[in-house]
C-alpha atoms as a PDB file:
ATOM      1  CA  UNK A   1      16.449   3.899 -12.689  1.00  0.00           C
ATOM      2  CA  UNK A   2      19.555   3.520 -10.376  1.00  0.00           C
ATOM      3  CA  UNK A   3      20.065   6.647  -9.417  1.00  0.00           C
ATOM      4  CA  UNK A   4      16.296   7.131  -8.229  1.00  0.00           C
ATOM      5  CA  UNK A   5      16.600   3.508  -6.709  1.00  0.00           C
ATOM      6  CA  UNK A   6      19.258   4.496  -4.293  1.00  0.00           C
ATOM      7  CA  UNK A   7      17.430   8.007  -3.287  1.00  0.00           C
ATOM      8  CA  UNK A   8      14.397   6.085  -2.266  1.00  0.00           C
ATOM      9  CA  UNK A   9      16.578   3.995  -0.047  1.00  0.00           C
ATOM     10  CA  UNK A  10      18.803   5.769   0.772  1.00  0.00           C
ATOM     11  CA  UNK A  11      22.080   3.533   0.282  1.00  0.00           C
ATOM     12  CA  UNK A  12      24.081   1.995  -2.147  1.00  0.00           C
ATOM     13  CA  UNK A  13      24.323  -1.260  -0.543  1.00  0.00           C
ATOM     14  CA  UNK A  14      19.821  -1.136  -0.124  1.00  0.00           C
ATOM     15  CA  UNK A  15      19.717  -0.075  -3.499  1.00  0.00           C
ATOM     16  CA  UNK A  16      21.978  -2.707  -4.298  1.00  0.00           C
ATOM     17  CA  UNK A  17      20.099  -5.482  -2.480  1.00  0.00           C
ATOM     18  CA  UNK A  18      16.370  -4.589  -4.311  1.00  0.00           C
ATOM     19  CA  UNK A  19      17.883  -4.641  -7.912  1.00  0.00           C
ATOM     20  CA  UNK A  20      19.962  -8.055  -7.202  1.00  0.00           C
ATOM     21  CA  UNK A  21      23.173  -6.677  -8.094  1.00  0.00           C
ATOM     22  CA  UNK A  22      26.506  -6.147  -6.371  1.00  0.00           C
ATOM     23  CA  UNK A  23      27.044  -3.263  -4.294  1.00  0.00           C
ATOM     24  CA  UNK A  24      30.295  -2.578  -6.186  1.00  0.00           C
ATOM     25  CA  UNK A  25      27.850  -3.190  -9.801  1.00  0.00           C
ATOM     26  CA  UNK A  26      25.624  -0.241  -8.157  1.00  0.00           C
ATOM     27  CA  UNK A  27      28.995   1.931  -7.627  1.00  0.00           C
ATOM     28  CA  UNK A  28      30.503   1.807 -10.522  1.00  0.00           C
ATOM     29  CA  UNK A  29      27.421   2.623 -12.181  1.00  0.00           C
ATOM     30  CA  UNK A  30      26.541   5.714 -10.357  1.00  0.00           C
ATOM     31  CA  UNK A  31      30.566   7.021 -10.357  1.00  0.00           C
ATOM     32  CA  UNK A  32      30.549   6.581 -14.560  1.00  0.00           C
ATOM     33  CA  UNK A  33      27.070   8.834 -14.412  1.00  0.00           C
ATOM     34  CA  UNK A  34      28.590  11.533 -12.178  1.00  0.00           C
ATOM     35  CA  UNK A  35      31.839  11.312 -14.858  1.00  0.00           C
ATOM     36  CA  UNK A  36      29.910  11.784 -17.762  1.00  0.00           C
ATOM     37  CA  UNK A  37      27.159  14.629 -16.469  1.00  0.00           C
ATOM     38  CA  UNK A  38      30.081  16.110 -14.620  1.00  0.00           C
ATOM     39  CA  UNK A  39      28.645  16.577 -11.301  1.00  0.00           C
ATOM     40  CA  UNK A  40      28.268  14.904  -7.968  1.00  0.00           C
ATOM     41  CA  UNK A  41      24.109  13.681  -7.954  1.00  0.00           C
ATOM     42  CA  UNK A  42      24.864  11.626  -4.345  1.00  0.00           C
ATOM     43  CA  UNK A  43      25.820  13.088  -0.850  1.00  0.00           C
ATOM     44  CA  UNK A  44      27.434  10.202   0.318  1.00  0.00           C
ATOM     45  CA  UNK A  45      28.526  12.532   3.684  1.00  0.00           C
ATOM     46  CA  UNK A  46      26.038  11.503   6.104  1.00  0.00           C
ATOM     47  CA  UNK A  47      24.787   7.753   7.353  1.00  0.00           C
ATOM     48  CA  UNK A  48      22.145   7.874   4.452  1.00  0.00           C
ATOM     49  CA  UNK A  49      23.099   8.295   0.956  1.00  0.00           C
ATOM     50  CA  UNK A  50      20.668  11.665  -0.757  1.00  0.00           C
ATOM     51  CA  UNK A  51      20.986  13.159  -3.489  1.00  0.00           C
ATOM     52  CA  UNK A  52      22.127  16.496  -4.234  1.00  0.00           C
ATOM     53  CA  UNK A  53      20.346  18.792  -5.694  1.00  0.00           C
ATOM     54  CA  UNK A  54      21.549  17.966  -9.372  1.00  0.00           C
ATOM     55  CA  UNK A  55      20.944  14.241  -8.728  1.00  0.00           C
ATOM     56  CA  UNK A  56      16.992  15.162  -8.008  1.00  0.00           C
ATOM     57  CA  UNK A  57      16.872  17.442 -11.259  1.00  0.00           C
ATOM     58  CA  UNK A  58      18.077  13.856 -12.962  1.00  0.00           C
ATOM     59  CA  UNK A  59      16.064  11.647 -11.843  1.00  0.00           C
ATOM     60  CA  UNK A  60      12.661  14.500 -12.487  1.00  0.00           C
ATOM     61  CA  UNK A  61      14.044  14.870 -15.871  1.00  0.00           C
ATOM     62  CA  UNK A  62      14.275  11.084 -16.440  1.00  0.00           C
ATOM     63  CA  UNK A  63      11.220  10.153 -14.394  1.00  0.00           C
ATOM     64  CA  UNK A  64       9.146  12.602 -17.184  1.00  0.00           C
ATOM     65  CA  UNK A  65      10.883  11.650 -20.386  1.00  0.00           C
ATOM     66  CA  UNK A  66      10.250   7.820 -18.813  1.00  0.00           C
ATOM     67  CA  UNK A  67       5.999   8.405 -18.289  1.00  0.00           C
ATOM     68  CA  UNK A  68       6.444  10.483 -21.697  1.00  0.00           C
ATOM     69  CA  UNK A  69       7.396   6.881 -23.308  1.00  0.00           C
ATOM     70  CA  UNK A  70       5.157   4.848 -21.235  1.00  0.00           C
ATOM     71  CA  UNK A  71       2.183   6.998 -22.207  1.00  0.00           C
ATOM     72  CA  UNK A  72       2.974   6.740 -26.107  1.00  0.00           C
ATOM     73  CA  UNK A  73       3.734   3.059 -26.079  1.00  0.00           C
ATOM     74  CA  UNK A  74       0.110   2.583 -24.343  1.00  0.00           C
ATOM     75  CA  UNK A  75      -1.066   4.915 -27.072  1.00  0.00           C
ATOM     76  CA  UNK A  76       0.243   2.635 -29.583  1.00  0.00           C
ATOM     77  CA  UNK A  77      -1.054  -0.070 -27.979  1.00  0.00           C
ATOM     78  CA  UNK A  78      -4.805   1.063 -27.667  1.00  0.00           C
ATOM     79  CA  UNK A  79      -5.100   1.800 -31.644  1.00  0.00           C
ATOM     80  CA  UNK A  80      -6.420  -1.962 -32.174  1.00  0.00           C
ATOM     81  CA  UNK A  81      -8.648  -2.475 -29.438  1.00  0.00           C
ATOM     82  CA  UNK A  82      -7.323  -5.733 -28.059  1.00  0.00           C
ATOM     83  CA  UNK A  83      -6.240  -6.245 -24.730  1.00  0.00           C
ATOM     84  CA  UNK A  84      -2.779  -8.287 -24.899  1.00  0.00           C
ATOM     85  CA  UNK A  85       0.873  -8.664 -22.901  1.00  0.00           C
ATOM     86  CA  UNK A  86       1.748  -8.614 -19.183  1.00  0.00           C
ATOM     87  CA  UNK A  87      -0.063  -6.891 -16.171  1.00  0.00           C
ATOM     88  CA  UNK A  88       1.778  -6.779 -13.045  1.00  0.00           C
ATOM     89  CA  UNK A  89      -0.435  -6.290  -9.965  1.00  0.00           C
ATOM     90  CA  UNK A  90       0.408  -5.794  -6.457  1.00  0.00           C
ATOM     91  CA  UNK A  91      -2.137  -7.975  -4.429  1.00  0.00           C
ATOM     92  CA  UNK A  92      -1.883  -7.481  -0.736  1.00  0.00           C
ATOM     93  CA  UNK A  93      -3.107  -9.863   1.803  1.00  0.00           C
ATOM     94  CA  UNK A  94      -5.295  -7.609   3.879  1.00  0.00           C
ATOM     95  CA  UNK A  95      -7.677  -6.802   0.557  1.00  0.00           C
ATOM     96  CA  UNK A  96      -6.393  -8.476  -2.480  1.00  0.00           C
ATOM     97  CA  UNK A  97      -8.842 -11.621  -1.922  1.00  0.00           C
ATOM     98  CA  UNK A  98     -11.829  -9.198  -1.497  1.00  0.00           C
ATOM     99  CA  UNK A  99     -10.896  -7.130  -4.232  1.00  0.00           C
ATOM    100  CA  UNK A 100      -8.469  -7.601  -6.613  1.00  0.00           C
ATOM    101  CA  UNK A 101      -9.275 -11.956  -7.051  1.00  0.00           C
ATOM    102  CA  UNK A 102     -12.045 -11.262  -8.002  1.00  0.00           C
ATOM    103  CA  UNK A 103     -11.271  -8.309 -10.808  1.00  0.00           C
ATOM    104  CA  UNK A 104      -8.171 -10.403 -11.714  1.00  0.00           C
ATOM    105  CA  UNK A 105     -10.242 -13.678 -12.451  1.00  0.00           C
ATOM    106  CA  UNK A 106     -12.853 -11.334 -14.030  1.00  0.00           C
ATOM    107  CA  UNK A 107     -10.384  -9.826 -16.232  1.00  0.00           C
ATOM    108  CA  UNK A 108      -8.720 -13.181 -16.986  1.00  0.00           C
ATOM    109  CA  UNK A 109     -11.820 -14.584 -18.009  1.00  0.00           C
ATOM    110  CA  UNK A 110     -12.762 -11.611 -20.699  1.00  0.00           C
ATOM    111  CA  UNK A 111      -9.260 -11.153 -21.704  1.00  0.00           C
ATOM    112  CA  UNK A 112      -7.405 -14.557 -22.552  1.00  0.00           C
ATOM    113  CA  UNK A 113      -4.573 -13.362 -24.405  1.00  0.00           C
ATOM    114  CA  UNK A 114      -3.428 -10.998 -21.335  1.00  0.00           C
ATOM    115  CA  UNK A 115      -1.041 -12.259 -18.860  1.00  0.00           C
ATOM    116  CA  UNK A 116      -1.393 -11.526 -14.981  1.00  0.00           C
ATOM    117  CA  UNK A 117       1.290 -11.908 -12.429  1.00  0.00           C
ATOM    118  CA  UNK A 118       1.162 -10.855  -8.595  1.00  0.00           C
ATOM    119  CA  UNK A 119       3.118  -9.809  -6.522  1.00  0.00           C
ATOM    120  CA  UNK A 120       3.222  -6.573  -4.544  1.00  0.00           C
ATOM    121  CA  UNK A 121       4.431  -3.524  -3.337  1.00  0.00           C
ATOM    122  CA  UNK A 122       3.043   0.622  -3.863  1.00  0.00           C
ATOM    123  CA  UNK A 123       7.192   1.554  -4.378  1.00  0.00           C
ATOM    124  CA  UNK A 124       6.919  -1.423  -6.920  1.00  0.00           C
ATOM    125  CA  UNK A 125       4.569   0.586  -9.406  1.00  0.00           C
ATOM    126  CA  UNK A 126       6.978   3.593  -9.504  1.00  0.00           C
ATOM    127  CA  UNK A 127       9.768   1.813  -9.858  1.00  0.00           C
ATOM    128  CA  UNK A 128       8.261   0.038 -12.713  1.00  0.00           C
ATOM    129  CA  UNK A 129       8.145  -3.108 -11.383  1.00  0.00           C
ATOM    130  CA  UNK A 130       4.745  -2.966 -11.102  1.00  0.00           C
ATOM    131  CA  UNK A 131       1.799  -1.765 -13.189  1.00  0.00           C
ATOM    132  CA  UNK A 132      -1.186  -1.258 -10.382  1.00  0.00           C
ATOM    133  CA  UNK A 133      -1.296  -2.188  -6.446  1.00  0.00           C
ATOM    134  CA  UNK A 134      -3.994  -1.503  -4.094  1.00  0.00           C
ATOM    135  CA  UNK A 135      -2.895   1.044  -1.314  1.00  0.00           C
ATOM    136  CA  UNK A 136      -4.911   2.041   2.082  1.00  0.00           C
ATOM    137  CA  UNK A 137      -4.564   5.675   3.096  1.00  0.00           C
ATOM    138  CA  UNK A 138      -6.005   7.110   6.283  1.00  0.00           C
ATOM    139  CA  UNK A 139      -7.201  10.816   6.594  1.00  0.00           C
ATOM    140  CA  UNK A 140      -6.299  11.028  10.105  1.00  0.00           C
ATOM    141  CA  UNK A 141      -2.430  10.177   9.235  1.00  0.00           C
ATOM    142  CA  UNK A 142      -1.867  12.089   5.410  1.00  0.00           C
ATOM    143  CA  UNK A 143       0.862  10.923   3.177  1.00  0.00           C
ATOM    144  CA  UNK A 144       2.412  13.327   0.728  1.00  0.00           C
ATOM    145  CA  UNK A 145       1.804  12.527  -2.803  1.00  0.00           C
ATOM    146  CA  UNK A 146       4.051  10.256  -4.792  1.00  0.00           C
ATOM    147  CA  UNK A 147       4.541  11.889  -7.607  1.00  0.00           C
ATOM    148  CA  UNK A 148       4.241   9.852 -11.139  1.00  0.00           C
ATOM    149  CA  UNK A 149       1.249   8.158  -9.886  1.00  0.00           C
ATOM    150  CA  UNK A 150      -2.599   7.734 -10.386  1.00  0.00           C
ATOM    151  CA  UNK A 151      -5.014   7.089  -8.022  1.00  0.00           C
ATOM    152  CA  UNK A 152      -8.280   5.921  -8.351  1.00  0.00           C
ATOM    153  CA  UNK A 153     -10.555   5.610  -4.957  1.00  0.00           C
ATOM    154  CA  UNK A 154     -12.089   2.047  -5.379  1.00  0.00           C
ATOM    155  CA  UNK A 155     -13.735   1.603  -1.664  1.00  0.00           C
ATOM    156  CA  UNK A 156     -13.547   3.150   1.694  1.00  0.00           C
ATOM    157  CA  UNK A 157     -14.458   0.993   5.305  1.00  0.00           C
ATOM    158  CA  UNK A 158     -14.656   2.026   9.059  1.00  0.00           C
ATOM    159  CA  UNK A 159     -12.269   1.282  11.270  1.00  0.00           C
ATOM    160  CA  UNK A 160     -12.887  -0.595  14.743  1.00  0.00           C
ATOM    161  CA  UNK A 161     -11.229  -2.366  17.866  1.00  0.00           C
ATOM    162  CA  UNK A 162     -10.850  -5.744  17.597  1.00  0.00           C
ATOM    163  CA  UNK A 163     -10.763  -7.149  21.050  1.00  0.00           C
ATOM    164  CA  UNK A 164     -10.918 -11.040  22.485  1.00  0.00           C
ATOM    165  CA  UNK A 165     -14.698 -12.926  22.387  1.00  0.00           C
ATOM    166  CA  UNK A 166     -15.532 -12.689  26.083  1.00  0.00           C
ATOM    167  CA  UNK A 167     -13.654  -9.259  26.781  1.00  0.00           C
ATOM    168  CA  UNK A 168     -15.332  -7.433  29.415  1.00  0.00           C
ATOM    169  CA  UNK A 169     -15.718  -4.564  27.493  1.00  0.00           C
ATOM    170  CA  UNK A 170     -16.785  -6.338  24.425  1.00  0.00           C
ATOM    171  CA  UNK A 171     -20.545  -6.714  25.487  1.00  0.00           C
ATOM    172  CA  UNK A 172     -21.886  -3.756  26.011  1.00  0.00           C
ATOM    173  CA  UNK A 173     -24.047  -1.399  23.644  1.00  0.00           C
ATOM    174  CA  UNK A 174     -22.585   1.389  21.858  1.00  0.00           C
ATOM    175  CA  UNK A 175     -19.177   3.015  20.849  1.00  0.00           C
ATOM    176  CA  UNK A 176     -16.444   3.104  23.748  1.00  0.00           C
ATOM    177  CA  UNK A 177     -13.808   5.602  24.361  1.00  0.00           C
ATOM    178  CA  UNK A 178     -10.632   4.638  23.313  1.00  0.00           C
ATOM    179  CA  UNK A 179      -9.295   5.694  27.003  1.00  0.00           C
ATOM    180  CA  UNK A 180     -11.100   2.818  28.141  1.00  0.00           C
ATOM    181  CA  UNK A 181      -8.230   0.720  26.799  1.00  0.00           C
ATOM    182  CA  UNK A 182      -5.173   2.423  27.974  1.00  0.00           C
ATOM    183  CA  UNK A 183      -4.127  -0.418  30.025  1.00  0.00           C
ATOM    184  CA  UNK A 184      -4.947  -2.851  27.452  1.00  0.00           C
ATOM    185  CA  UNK A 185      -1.528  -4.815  25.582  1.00  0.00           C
ATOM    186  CA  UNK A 186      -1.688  -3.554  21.810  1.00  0.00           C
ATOM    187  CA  UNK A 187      -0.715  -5.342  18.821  1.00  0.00           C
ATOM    188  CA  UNK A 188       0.601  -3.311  16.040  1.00  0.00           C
ATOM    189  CA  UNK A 189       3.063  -3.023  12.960  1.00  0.00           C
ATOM    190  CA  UNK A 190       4.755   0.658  14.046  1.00  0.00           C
ATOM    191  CA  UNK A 191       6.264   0.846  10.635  1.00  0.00           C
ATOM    192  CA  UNK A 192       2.527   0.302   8.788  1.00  0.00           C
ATOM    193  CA  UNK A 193       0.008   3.709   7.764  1.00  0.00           C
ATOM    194  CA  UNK A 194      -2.321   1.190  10.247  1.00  0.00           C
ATOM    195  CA  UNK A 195      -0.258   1.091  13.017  1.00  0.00           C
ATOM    196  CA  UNK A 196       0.969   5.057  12.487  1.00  0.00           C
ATOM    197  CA  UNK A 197      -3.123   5.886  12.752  1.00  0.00           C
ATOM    198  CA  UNK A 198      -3.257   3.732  16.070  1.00  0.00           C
ATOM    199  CA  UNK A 199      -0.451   5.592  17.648  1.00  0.00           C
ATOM    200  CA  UNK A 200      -1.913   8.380  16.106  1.00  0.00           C
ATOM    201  CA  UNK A 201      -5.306   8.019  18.216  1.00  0.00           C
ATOM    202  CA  UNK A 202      -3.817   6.729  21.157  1.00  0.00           C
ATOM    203  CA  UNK A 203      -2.177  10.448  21.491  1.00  0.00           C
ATOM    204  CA  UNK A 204      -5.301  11.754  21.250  1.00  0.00           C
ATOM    205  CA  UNK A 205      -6.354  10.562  23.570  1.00  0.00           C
ATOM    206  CA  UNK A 206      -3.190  10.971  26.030  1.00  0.00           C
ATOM    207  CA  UNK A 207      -1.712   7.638  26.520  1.00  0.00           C
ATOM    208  CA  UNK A 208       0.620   5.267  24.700  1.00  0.00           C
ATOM    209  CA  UNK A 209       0.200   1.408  24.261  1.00  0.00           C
ATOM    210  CA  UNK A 210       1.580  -0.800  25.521  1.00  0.00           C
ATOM    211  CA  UNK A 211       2.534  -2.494  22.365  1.00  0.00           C
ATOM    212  CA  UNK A 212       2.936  -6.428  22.556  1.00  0.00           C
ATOM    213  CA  UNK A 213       3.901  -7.525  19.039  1.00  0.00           C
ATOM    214  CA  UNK A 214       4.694  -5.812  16.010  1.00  0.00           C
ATOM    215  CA  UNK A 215       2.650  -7.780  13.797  1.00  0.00           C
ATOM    216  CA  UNK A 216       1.558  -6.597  10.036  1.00  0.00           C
ATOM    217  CA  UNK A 217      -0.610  -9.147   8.740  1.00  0.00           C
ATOM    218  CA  UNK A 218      -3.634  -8.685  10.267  1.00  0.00           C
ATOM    219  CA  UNK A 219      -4.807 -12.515  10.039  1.00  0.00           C
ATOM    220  CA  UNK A 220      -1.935 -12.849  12.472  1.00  0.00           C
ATOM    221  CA  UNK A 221      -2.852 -10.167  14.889  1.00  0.00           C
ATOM    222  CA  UNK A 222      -6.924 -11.404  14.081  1.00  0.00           C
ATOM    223  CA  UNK A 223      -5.390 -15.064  15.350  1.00  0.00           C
ATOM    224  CA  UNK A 224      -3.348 -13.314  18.985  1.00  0.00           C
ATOM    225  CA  UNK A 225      -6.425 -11.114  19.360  1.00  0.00           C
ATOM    226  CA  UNK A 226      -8.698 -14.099  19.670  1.00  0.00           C
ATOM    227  CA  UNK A 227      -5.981 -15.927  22.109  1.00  0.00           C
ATOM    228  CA  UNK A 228      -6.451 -12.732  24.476  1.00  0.00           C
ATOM    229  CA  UNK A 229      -2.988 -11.121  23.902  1.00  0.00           C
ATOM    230  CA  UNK A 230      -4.044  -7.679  23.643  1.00  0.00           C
ATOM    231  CA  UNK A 231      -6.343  -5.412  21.157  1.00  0.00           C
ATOM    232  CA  UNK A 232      -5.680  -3.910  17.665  1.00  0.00           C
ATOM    233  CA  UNK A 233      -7.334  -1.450  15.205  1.00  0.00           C
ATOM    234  CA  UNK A 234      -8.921  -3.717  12.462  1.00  0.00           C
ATOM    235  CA  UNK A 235     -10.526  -2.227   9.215  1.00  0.00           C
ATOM    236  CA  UNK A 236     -13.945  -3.669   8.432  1.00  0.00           C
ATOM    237  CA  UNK A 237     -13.450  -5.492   5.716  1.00  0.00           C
ATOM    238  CA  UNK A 238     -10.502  -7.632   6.541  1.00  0.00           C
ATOM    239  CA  UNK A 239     -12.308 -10.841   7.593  1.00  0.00           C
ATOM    240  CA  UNK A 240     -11.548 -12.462  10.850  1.00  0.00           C
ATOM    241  CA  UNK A 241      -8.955 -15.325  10.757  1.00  0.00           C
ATOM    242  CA  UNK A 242     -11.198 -18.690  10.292  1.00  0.00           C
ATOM    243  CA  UNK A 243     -11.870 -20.652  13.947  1.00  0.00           C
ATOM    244  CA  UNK A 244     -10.215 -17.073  15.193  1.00  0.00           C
ATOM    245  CA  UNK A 245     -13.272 -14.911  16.010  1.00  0.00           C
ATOM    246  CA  UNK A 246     -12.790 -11.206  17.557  1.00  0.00           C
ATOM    247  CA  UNK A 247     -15.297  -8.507  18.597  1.00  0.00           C
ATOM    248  CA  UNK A 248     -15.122  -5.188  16.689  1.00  0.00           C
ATOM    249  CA  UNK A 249     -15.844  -2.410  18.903  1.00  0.00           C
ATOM    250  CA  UNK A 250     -16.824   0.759  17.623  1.00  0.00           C
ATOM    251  CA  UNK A 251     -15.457   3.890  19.371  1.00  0.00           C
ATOM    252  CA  UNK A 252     -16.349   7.395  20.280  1.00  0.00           C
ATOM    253  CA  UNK A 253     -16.122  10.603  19.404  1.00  0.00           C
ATOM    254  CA  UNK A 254     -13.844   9.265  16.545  1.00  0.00           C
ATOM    255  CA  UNK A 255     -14.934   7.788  13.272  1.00  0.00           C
ATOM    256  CA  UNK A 256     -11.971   6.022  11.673  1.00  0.00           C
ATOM    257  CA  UNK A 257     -12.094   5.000   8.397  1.00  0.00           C
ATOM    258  CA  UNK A 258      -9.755   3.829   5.718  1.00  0.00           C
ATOM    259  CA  UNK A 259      -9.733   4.685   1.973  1.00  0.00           C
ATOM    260  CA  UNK A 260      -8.818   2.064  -0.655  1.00  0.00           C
ATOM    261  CA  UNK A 261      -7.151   3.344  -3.752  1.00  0.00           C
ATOM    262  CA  UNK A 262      -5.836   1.327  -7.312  1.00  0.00           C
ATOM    263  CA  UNK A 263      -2.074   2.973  -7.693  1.00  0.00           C
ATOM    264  CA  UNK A 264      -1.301   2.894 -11.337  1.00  0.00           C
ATOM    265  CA  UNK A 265       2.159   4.861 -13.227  1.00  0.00           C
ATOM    266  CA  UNK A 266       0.554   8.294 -14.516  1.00  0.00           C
ATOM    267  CA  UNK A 267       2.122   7.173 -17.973  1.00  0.00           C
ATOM    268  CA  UNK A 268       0.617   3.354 -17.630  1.00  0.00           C
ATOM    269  CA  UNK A 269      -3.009   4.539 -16.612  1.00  0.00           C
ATOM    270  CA  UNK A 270      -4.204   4.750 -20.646  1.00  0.00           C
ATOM    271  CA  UNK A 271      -2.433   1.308 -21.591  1.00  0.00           C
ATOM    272  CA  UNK A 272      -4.747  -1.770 -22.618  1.00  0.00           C
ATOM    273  CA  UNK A 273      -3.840  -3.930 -19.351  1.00  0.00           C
ATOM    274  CA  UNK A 274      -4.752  -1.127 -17.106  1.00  0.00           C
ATOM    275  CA  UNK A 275      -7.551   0.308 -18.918  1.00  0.00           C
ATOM    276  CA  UNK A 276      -9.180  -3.150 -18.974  1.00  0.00           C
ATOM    277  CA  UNK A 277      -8.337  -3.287 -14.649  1.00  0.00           C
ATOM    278  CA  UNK A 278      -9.827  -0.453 -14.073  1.00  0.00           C
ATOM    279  CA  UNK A 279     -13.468  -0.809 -14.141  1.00  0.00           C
ATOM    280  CA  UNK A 280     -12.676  -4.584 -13.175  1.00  0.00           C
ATOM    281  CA  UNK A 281     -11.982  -3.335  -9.958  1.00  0.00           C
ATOM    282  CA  UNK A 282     -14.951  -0.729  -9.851  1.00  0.00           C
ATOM    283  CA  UNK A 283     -17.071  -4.005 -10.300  1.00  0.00           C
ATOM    284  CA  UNK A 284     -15.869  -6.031  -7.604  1.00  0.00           C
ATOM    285  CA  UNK A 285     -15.944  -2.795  -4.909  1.00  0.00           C
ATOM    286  CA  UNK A 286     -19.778  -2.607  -6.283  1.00  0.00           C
ATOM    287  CA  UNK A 287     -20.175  -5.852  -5.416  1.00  0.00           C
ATOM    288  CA  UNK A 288     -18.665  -6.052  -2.152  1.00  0.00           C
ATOM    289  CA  UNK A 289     -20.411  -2.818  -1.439  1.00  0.00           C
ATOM    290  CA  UNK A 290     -23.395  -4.376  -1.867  1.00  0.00           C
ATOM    291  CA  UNK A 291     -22.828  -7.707   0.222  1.00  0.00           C
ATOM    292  CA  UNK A 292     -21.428  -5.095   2.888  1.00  0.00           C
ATOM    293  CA  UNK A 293     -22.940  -2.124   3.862  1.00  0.00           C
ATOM    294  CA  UNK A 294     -22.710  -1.833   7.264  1.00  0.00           C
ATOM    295  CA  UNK A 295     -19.419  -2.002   6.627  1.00  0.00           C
ATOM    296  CA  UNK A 296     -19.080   1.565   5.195  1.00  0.00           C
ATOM    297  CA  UNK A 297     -18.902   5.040   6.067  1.00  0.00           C
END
């Protein structure tokens, strides 16, 4: 919905720019919806564009009548059993190839007539773009609740240090205080729920990073931790980068952990696709679970 797409981004010209059409397309649009409901749904007064108060009753209104559809469409779907179409999953490249490969190729396999893309992207799902993406939350930094989604927790892993092979504080026995590394360089993405939870910790315990590079993908930062430019938090079950090894320390007082969830549409969650991904993923976090453990909280 265009309206909703331009709240979320909070410009015309953004808005503009994720649905590939012309800022002056995106415009027009929204000025013939305030002409026909009458009323202004955008502030366009301050450097972001919001909606007003009438523009978020529209877009509630619409988002329910929209899961409303969704969720009869899937019900129409289910009444003969078989398991056909398009499923759209977000894969992303810290845990897709643990998880979701694996359910995908398992789901392939049982389902022939059902068609999988990738691609990714949590704001993907709502915006219908999606049908299901893997997300990471992290107690220690909540997120409110997006409403018009389902999720279902699939896995959960602890959280360590990653710092070089032959770091002098990499060989000794037991958890370390996070002080200890106060001087240290830090890589991490500022703008990721990761990187949020490492300044997070940092606070706590009364100094800030020096932070190095702004890296998200953690085979990158895995790859400039093992070169000796600085340390980074690293969740347990992203793998090291190959011929890039790092130590995971473990650290005190504090028990980090992340917690893997499948993000499906409320409205999409009973459709054949999804119903069928479901307990594909369940599967695969058994099975990692169980080539894992000490992985775990």
């Amino acid at each position: 919905m265009l309206l909703r797409e331009v709240g979320a981004r909070g410009s015309i010209a953004a808005a503009a720019q994720a649905l590939n059409y012309t800022r002056s397309a995106v415009s027009q649009q929204l000025s013939a919806l305030e002409a026909e409901t009458g009323t202004a749904l955008l502030d366009r007064g301050g450097r972001r564009a919001g909606l007003t108060a009438a523009g978020r009753l529209l877009v509630a209104s619409a988002e329910r009548v929209l899961a409303e559809l969704e969720a009869a469409e899937a019900r129409l779907l289910a009444r003969d059993g078989r398991v056909t179409g398009e499923l759209r999953v977000g894969v992303p490249l810290h845990d897709g190839p643990a998880l979701l490969v694996p359910a995908l190729t398992r789901l392939r396999a049982c389902h022939p007539e059902l068609r999988i893309t990738a691609d990714e992207g949590r704001r993907s799902v709502r915006l219908g773009r999606l049908d299901a993406v893997l997300a990471a939350g992290y107690p220690q930094v909540p997120e409110a609740r997006v409403p018009g989604l389902y999720e279902e927790a699939v896995i959960s892993d602890r959280i360590r240090l990653a710092v070089p092979p032959g770091h002098p504080l990499a060989g000794g026995e037991g958890p370390l205080d996070l002080a200890e590394f106060a001087d240290q360089p830090w890589l991490l993405d500022r703008a990721s729920r990761l990187g949020r939870l490492a300044l997070h910790l940092c606070a706590d315990a009364e100094f800030v990073p020096d932070v190095v590079s702004d890296i998200g993908d953690m085979q990158a930062v895995f790859g400039l931790v093992s070169l000796g430019w600085g340390v980074a938090l690293a969740p347990d079950l992203v793998p090291d980068r190959p011929g890039h090894p790092v130590v995971r320390v473990p650290l005190k007082g504090i028990d980090p952990v992340r917690h893997i969830t499948l993000v499906v549409r409320e409205g999409a969650r009973n459709s054949p696709p999804v119903a069928a991904l479901l307990p594909a993923v369940r599967e695969a976090a058994d099975e990692l679970r169980r080539s894992a453990p000490d992985r775990q909280p």
